[in-house]
Protein backbone atom coordinates (compact mmCIF):
# COMPACT_ATOMS: atom_id res chain seq x y z
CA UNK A 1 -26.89 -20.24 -5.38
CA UNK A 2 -27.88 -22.89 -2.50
CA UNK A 3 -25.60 -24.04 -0.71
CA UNK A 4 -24.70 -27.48 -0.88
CA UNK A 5 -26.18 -30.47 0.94
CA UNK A 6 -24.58 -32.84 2.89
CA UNK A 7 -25.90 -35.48 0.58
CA UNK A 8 -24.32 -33.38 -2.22
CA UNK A 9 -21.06 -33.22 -0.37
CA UNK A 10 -20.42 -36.89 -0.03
CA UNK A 11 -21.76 -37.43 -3.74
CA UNK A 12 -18.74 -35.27 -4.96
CA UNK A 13 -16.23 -36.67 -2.68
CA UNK A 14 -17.44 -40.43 -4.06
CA UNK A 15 -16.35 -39.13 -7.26
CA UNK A 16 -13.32 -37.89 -6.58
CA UNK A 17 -12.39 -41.32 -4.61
CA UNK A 18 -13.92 -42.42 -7.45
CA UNK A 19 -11.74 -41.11 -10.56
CA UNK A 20 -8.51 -41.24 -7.95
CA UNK A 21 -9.20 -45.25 -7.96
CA UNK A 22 -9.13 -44.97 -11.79
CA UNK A 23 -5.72 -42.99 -11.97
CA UNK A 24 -4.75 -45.55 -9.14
CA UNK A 25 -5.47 -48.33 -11.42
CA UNK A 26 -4.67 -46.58 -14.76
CA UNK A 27 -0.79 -45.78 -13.80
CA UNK A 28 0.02 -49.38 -14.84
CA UNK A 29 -2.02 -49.30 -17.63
CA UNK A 30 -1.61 -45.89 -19.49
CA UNK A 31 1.53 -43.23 -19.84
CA UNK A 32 2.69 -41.68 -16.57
CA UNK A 33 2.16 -38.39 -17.87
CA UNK A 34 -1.27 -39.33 -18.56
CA UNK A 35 -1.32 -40.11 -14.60
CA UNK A 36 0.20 -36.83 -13.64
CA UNK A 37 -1.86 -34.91 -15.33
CA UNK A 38 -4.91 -37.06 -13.91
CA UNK A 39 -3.84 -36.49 -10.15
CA UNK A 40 -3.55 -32.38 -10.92
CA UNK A 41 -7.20 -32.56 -12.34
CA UNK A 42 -8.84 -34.40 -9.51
CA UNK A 43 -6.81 -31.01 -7.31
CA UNK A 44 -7.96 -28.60 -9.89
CA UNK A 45 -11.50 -29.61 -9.02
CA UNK A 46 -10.92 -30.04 -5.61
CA UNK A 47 -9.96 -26.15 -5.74
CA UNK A 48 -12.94 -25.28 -7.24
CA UNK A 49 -14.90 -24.14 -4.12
CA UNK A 50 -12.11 -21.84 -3.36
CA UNK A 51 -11.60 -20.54 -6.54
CA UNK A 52 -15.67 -19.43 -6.42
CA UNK A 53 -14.69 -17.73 -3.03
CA UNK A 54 -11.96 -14.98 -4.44
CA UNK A 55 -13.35 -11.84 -4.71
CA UNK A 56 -14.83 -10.75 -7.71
CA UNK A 57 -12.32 -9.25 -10.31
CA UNK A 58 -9.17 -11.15 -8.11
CA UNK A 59 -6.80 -12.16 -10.90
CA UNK A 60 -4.18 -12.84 -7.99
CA UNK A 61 -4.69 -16.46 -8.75
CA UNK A 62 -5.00 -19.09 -11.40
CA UNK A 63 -5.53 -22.51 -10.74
CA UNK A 64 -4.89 -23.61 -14.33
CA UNK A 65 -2.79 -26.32 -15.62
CA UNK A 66 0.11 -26.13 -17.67
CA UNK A 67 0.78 -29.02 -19.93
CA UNK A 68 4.32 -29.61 -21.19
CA UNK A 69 7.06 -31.82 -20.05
CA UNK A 70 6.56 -31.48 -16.96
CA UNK A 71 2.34 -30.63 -15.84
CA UNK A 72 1.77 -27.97 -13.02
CA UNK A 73 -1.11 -26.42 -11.48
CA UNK A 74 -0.78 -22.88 -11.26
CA UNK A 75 -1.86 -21.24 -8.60
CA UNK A 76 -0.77 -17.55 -8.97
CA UNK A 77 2.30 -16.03 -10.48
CA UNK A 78 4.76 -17.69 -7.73
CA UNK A 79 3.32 -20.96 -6.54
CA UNK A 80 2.28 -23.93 -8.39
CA UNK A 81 1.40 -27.43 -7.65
CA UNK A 82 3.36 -30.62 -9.47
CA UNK A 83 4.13 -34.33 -9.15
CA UNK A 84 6.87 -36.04 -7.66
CA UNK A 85 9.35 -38.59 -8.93
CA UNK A 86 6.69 -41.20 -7.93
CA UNK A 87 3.77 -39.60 -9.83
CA UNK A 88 1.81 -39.97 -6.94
CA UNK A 89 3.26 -36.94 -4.73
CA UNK A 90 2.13 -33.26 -4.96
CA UNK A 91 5.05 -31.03 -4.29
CA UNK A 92 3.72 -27.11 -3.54
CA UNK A 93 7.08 -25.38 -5.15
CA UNK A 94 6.80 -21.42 -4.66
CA UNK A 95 9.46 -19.65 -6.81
CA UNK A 96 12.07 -17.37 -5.05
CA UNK A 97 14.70 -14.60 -5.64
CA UNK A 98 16.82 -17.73 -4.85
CA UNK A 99 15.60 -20.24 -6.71
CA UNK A 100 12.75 -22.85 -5.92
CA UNK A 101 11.25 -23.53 -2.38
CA UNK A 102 8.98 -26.94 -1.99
CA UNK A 103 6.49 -25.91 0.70
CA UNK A 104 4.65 -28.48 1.02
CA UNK A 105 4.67 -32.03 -0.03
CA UNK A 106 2.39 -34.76 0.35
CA UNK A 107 0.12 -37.75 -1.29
CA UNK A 108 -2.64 -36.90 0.07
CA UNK A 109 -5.29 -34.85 -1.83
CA UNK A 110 -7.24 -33.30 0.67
CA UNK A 111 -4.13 -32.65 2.43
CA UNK A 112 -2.85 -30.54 -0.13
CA UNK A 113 -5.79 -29.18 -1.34
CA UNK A 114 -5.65 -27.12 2.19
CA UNK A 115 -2.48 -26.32 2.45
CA UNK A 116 -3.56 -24.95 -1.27
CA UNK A 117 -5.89 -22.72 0.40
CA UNK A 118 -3.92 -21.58 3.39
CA UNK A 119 -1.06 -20.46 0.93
CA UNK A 120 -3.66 -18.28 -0.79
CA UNK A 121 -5.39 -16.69 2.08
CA UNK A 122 -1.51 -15.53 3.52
CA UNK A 123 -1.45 -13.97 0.05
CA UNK A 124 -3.99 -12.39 -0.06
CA UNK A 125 -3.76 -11.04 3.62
CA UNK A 126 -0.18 -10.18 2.02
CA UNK A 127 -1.55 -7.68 -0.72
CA UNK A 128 -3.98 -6.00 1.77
CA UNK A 129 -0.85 -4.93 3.97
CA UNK A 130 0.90 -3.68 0.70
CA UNK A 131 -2.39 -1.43 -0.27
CA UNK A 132 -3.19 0.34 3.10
CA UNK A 133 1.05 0.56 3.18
CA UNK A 134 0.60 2.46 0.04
CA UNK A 135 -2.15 4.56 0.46
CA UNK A 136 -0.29 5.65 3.52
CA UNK A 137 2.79 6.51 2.03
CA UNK A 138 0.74 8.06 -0.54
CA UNK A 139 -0.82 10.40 1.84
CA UNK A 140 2.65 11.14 3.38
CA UNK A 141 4.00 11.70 0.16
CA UNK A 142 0.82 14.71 -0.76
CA UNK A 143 1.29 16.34 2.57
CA UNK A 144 5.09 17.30 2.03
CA UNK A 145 4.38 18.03 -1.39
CA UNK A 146 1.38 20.66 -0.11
CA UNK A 147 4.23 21.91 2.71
CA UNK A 148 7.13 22.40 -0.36
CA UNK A 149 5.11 23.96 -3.31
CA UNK A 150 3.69 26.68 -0.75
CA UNK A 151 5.14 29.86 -2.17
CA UNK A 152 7.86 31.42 -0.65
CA UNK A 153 7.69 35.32 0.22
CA UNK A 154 9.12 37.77 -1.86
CA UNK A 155 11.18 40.49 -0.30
CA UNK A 156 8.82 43.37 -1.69
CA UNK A 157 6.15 41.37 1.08
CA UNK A 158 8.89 40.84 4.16
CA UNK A 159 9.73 44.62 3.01
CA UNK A 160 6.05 45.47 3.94
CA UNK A 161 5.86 43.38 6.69
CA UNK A 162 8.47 45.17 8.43
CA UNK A 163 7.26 48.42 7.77
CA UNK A 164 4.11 47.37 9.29
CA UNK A 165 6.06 46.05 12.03
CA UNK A 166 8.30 49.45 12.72
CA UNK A 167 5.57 51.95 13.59
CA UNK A 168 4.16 49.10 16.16
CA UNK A 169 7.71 49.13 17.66
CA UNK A 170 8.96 52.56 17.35
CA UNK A 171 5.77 54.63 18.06
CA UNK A 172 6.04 55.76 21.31
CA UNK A 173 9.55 56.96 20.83
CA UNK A 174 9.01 59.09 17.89
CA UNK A 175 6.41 60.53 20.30
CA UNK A 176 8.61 61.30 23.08
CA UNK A 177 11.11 62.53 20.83
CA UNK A 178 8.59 64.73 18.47
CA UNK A 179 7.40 65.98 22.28
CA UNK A 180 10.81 66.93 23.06
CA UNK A 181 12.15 68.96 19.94
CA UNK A 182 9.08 70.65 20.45
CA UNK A 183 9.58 72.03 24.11
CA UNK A 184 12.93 72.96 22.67
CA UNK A 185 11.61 74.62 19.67
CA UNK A 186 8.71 76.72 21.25
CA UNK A 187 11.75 77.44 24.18
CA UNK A 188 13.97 79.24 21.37
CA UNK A 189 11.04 81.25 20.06
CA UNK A 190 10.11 82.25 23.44
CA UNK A 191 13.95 83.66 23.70
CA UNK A 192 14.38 85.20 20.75
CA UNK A 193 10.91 87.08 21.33
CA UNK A 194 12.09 88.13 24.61
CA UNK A 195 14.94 89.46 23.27
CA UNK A 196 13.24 91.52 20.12
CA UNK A 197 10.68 93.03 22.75
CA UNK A 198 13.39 94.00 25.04
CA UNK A 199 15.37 95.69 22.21
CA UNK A 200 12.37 97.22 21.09
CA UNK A 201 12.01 98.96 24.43
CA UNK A 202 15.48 100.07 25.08
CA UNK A 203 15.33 102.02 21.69
């Protein structure tokens, strides 16, 4: 899609001074609800640019109104956009654990139209820290599971660990002391040899 022309650009904002010089007009002439939900219109459209811009898929944010006794402009699940006392005011309300918050009031379109798109680009900044928070805890949260379902060794292994372990340790003793009760062994045979010979002799 081209992107638009300058000349294009100031044809659209004509319009919108345009139909905002109608609702001007019309809020003597027609129902005050008909003028609300006028002014959230010309902002719906105003939005449209950045509601092109959201990624493909987003369904973060709405931008619809809601028609009822009292009109708002959606923007996502928290935040929406309605009309003062006046009719003529946009109050950005965001909805709290503690109620309602105005953000943001003002009667001027443009004006609000950009603090509009500020508000969404800090929310959508918001839910990129929340994804790369979980994918980290995520990988935290695989790596002590690997650690805790390695299986633990049985004693018939640590059994023959350590009696791979003894001869290492013990060899050399068992050595000395095989060495030894030999000398003594082949010392008593000697003896007793000795002493058969000699007896031998003497009869």
């Amino acid at each position: 899609m081209p992107a638009p022309t300058a000349t294009g650009n100031r044809l659209r904002d004509a319009i919108r001074r345009a139909r905002l010089s109608d609702v001007e007009r019309s809020d003597v002439i027609v129902d005050l609800r008909e003028a609300e939900l006028a002014r959230l219109q010309l902002l719906q459209d105003a939005l449209g640019d950045l509601a092109e811009e959201l990624p493909a898929g987003s369904d973060m944010f709405d931008f619809q109104i809601q028609t009822g006794v009292t009109p708002r402009l959606w923007v996502d699940m928290l935040a929406h956009v309605s009309m003062g006392r006046d009719k003529r005011t946009y109050r950005l309300v965001q909805e709290t654990r503690y109620g309602r918050q105005l953000m943001f009031e003002t009667t001027g379109l443009d004006e609000m139209a950009s603090r509009v798109t500020d508000y969404v680009a800090r929310r959508m900044l918001e839910r990129e820290r929340a994804l790369a928070g979980d994918t980290l805890a995520g990988d935290s949260r695989a790596e002590e599971t690997r650690k805790t379902s390695a299986p633990a060794p049985t004693p018939a292994a640590e059994l023959a660990t350590a009696s791979a372990v003894a001869p290492r340790k013990f060899g050399w003793a068992g050595i000395v002391l095989a060495f030894i009760v030999g000398l003594i062994a082949g010392a008593a045979a000697l003896f007793f040899g000795s002493l058969w010979y000699l007896s031998l002799i003497a009869g």
